[in-house]
PDB file of N, CA and C in Angstrom:
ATOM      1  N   UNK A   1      15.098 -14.653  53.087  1.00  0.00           N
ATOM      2  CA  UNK A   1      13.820 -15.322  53.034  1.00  0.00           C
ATOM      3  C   UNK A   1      12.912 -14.597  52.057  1.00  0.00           C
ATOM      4  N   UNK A   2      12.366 -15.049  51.151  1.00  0.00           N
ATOM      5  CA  UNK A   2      11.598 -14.791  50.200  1.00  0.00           C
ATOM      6  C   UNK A   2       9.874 -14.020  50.877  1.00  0.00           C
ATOM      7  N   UNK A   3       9.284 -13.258  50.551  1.00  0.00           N
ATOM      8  CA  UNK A   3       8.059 -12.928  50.930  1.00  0.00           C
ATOM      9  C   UNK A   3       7.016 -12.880  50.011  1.00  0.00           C
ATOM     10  N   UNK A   4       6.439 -14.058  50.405  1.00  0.00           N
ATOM     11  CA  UNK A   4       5.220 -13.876  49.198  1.00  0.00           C
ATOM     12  C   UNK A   4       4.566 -12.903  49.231  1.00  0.00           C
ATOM     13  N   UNK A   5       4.256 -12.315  48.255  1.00  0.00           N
ATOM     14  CA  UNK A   5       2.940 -10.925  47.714  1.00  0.00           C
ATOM     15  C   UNK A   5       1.782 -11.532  47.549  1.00  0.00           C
ATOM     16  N   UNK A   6       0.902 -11.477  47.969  1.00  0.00           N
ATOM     17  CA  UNK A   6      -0.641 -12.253  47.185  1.00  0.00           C
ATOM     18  C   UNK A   6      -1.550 -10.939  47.016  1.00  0.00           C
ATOM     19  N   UNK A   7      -2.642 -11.039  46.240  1.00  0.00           N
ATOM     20  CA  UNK A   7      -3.364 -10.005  45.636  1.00  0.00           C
ATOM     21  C   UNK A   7      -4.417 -10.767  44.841  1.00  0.00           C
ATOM     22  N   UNK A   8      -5.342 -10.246  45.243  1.00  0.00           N
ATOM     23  CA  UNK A   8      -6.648 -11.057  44.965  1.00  0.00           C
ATOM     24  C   UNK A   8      -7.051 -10.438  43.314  1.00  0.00           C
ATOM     25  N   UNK A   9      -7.543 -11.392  42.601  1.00  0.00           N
ATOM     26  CA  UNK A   9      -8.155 -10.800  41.147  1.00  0.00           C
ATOM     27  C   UNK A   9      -9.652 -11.279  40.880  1.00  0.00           C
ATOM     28  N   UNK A  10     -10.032 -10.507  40.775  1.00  0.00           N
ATOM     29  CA  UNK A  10     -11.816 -11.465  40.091  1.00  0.00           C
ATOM     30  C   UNK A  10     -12.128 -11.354  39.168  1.00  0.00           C
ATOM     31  N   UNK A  11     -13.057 -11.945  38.624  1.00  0.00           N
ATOM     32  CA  UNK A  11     -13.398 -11.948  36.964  1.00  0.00           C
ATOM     33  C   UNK A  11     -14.417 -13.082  37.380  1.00  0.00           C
ATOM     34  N   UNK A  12     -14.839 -12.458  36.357  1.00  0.00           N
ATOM     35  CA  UNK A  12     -16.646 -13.502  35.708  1.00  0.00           C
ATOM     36  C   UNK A  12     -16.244 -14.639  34.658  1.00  0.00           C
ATOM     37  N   UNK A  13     -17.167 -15.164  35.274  1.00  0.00           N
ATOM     38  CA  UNK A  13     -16.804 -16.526  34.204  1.00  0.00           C
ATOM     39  C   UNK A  13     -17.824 -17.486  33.643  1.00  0.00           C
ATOM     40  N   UNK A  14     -18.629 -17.814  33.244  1.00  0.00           N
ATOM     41  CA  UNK A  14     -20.061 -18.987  33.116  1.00  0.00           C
ATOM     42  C   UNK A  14     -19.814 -19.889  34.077  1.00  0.00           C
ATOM     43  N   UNK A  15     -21.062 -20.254  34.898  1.00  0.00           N
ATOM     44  CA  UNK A  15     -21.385 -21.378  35.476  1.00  0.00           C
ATOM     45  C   UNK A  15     -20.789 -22.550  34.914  1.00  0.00           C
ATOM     46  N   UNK A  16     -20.875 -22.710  33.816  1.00  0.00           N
ATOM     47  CA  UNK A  16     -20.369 -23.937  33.492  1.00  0.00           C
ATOM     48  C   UNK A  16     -18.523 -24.592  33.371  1.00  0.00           C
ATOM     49  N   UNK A  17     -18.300 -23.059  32.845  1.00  0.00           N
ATOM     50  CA  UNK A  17     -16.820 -22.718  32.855  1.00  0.00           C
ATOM     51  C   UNK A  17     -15.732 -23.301  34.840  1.00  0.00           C
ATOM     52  N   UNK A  18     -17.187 -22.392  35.734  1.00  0.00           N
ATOM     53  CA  UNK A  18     -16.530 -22.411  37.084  1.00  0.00           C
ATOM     54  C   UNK A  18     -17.116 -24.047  37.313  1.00  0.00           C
ATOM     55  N   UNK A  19     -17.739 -24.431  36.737  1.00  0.00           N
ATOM     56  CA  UNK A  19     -18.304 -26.315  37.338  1.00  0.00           C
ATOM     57  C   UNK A  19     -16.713 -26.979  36.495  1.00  0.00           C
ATOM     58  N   UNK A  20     -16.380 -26.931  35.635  1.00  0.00           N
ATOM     59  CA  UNK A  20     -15.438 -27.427  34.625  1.00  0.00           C
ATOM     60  C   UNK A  20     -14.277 -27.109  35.563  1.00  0.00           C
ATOM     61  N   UNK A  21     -13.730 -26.110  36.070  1.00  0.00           N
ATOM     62  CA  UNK A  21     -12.688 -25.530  36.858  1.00  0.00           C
ATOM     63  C   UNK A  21     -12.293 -26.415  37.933  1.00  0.00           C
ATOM     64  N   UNK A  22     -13.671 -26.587  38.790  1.00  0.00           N
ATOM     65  CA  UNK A  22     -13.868 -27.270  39.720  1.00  0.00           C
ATOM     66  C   UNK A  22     -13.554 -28.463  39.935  1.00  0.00           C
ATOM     67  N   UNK A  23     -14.314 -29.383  39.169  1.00  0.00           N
ATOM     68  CA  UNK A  23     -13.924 -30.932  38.498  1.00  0.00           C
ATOM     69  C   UNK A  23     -12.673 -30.962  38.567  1.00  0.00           C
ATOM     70  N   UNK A  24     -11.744 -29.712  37.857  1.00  0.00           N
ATOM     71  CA  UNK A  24     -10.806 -30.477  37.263  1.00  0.00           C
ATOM     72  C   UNK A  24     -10.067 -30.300  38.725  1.00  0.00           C
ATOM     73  N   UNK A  25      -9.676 -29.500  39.460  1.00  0.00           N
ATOM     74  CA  UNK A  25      -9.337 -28.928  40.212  1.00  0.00           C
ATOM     75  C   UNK A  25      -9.207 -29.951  41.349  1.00  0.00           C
ATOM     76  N   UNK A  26     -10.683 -30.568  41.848  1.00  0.00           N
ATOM     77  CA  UNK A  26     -10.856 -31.632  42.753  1.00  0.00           C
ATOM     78  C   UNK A  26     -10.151 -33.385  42.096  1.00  0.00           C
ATOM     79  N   UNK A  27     -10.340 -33.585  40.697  1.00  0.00           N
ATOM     80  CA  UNK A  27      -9.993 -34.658  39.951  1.00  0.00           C
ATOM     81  C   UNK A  27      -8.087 -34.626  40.178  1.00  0.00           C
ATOM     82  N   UNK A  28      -7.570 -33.718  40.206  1.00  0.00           N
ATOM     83  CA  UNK A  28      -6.477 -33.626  40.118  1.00  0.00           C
ATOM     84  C   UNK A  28      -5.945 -33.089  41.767  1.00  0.00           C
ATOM     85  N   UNK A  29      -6.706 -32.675  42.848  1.00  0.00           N
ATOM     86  CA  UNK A  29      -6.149 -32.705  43.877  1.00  0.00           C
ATOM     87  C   UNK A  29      -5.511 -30.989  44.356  1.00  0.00           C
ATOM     88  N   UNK A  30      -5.987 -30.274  43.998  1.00  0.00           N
ATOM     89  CA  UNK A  30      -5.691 -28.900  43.539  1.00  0.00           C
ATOM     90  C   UNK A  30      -6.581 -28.047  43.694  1.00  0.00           C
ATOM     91  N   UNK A  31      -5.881 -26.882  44.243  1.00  0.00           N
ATOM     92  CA  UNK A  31      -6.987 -25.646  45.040  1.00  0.00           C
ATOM     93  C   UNK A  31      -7.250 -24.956  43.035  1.00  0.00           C
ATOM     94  N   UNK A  32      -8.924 -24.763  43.051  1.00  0.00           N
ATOM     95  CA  UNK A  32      -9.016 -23.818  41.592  1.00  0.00           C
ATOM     96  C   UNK A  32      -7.879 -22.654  41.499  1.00  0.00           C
ATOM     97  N   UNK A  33      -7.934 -22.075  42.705  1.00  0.00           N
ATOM     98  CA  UNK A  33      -7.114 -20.647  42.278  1.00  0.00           C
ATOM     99  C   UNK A  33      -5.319 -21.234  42.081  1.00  0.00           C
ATOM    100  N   UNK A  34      -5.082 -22.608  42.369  1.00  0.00           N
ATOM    101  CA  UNK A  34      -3.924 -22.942  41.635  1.00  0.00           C
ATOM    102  C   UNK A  34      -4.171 -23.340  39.831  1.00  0.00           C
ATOM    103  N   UNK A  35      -5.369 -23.910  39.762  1.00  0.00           N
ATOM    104  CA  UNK A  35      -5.370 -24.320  38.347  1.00  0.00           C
ATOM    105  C   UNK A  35      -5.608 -23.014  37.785  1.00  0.00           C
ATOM    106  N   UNK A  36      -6.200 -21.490  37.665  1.00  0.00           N
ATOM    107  CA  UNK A  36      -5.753 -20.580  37.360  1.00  0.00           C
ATOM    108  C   UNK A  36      -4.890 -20.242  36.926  1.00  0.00           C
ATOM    109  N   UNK A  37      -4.316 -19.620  37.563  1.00  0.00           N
ATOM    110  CA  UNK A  37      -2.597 -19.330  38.480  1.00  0.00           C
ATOM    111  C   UNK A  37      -2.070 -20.201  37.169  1.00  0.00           C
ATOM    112  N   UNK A  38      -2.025 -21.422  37.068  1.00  0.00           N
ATOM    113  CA  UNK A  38      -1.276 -21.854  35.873  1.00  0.00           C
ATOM    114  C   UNK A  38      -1.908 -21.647  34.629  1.00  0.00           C
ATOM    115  N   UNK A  39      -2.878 -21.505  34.422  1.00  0.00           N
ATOM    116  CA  UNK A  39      -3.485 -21.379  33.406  1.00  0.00           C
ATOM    117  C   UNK A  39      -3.050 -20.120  31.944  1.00  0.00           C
ATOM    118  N   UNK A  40      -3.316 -18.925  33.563  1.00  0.00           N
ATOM    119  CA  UNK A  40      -2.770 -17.231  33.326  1.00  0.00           C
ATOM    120  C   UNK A  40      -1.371 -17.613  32.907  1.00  0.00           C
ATOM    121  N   UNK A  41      -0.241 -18.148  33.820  1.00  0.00           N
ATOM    122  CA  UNK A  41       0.891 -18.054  33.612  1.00  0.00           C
ATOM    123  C   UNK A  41       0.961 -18.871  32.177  1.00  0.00           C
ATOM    124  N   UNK A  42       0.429 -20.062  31.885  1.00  0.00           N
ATOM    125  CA  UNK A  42       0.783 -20.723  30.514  1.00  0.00           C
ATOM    126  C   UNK A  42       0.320 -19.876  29.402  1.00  0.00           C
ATOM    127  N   UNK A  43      -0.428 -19.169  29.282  1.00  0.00           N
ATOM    128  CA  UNK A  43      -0.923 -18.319  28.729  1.00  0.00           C
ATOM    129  C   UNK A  43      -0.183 -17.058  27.938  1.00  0.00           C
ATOM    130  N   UNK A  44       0.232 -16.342  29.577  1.00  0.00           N
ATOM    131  CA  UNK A  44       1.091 -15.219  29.125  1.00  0.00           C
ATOM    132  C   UNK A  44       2.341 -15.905  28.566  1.00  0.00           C
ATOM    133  N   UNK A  45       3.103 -16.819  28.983  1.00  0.00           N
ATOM    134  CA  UNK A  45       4.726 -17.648  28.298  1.00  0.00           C
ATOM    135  C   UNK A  45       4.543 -17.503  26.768  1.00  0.00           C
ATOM    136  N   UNK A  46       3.149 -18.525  26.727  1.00  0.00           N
ATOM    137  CA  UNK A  46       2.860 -18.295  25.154  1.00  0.00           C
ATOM    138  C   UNK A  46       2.957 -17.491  24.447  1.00  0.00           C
ATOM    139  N   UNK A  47       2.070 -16.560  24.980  1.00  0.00           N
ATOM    140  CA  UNK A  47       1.728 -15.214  24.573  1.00  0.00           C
ATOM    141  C   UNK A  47       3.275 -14.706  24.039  1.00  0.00           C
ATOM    142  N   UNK A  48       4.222 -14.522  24.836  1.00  0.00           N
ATOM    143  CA  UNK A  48       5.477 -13.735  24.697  1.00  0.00           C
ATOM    144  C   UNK A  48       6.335 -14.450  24.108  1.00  0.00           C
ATOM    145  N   UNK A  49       6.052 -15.626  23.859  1.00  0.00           N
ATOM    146  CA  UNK A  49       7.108 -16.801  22.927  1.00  0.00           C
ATOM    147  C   UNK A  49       6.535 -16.178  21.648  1.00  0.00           C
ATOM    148  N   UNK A  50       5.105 -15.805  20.917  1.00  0.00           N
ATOM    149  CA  UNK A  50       4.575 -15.908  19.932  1.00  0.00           C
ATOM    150  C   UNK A  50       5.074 -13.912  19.453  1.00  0.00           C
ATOM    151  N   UNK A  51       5.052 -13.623  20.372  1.00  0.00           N
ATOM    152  CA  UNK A  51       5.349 -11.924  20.169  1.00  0.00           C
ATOM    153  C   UNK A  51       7.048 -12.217  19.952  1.00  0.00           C
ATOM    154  N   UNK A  52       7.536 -12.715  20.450  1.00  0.00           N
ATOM    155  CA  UNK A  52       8.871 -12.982  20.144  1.00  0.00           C
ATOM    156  C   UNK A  52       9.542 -13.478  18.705  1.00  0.00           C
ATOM    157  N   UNK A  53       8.328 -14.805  18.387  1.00  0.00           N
ATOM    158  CA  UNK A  53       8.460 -15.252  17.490  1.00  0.00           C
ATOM    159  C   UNK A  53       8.083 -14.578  15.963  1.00  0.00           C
ATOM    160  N   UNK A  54       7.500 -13.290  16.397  1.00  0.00           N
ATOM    161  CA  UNK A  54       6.483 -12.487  15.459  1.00  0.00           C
ATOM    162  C   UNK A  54       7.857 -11.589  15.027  1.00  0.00           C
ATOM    163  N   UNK A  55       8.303 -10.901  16.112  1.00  0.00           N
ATOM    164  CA  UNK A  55       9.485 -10.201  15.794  1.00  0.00           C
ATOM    165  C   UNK A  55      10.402 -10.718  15.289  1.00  0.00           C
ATOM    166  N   UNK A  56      11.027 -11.494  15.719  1.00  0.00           N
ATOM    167  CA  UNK A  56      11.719 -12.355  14.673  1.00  0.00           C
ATOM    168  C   UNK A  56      11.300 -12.743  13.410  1.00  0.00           C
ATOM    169  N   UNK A  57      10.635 -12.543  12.904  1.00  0.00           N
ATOM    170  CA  UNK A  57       9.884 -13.208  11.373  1.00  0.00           C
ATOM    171  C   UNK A  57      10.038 -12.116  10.937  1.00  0.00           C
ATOM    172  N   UNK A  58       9.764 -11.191  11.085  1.00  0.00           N
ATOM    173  CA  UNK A  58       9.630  -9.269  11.195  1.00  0.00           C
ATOM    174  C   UNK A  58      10.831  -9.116  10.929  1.00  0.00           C
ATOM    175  N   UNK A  59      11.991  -9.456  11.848  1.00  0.00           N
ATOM    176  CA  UNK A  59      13.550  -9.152  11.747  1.00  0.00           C
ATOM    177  C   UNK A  59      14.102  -9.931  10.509  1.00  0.00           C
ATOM    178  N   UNK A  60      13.606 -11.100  10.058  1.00  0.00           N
ATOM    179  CA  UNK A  60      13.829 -11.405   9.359  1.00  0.00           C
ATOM    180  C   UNK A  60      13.516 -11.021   7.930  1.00  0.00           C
ATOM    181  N   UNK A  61      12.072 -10.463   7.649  1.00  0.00           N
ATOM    182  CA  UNK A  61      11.542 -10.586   6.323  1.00  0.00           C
ATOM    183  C   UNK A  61      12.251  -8.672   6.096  1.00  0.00           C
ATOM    184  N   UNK A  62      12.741  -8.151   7.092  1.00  0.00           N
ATOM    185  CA  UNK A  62      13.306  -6.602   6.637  1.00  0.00           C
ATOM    186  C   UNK A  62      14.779  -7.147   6.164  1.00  0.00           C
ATOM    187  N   UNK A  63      15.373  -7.892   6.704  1.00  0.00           N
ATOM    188  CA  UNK A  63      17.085  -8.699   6.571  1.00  0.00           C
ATOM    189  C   UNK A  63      16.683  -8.391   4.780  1.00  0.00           C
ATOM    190  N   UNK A  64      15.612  -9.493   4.650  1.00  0.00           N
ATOM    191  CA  UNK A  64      15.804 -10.398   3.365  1.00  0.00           C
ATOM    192  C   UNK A  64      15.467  -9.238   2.536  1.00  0.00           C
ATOM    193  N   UNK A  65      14.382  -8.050   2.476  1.00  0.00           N
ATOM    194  CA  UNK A  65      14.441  -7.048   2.142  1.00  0.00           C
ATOM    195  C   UNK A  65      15.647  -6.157   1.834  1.00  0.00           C
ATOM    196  N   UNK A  66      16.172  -6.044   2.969  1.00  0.00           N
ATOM    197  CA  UNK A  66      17.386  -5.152   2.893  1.00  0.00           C
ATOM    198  C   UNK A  66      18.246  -5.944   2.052  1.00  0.00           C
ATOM    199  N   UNK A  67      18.710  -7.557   2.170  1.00  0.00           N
ATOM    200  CA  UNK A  67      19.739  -8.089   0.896  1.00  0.00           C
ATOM    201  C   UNK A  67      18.904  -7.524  -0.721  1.00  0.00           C
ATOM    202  N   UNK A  68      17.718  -8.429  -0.902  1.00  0.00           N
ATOM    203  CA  UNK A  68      17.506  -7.591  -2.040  1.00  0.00           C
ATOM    204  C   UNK A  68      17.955  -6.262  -2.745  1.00  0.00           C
ATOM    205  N   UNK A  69      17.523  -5.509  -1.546  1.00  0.00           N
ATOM    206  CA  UNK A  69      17.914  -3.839  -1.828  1.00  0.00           C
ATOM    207  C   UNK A  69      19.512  -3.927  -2.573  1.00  0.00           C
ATOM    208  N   UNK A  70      20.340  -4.321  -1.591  1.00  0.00           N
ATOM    209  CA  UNK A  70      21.876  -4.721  -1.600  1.00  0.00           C
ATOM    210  C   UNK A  70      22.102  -4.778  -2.870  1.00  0.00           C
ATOM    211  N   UNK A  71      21.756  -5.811  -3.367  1.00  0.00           N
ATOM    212  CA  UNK A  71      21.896  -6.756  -4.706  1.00  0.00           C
ATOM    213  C   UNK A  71      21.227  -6.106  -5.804  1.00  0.00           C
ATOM    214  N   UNK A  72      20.410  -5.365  -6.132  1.00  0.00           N
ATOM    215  CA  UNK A  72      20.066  -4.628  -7.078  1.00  0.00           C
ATOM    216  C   UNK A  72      20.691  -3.416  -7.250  1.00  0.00           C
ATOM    217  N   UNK A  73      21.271  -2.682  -5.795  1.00  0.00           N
ATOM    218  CA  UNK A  73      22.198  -1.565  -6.044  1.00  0.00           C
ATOM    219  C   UNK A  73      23.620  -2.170  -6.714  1.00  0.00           C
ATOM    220  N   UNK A  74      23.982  -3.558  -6.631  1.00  0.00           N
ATOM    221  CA  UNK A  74      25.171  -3.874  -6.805  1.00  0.00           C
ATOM    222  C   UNK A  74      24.865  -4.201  -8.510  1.00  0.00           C
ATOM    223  N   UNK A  75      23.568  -5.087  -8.893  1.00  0.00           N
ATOM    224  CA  UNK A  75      23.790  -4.856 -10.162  1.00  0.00           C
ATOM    225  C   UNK A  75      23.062  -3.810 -10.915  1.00  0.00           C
ATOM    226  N   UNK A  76      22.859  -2.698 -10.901  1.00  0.00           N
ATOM    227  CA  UNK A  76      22.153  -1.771 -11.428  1.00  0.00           C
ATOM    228  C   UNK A  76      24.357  -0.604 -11.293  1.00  0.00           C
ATOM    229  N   UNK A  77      25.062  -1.009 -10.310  1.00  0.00           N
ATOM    230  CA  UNK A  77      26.184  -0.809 -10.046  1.00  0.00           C
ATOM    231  C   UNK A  77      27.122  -0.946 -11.543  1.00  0.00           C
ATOM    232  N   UNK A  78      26.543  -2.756 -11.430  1.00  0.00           N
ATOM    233  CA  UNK A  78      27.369  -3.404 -12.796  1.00  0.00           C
ATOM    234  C   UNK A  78      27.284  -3.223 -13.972  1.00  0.00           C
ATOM    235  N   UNK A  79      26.399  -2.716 -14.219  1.00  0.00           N
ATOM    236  CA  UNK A  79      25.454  -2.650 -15.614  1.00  0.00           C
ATOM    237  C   UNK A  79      25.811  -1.082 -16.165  1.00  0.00           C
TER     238      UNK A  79
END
C-alpha cells in the first residue's frame, strides 16, 4: 500500500493572481492546491525537458567541433 507524504508549502502571491487561481479552480471543479500541484509539476517537466534539450545541443555543437578538429588534422595530414 502506497503512503502518501503531504507537506505544506507557502508562498506569496498578488491578490489578483490568488482571485485568478480561484476562478479557475471553482470553474473547473478543483481544490486550488490541486491546480498548483499541477502547475509546479508542469513547470518543473518543462524545465528538465529544456535542460535536457540544452545539453544535447551542447553535446552536439562539441561532436561537430570535434569532427572539424578531425578533418583538419587529416588534411593538414595530407598536405
Amino acid at each position: 500500500m502506497r503512503i502518501i507524504q503531504n507537506s505544506n508549502v507557502a508562498f506569496r502571491c498578488p491578490s489578483d493572481l490568488k482571485e485568478r487561481l480561484e476562478a479557475f479552480a471553482v470553474g473547473n471543479h478543483l481544490h486550488v492546491s490541486s491546480v498548483i500541484r499541477s502547475a509546479c509539476s508542469d513547470y518543473l517537466k518543462n524545465a528538465e525537458r529544456a535542460a535536457l534539450a540544452e545539453k544535447e545541443e551542447e553535446f552536439q555543437a562539441r561532436s561537430r567541433a570535434y569532427r572539424r578538429f578531425c578533418a583538419e588534422k587529416t588534411f593538414q595530414g595530407a598536405v
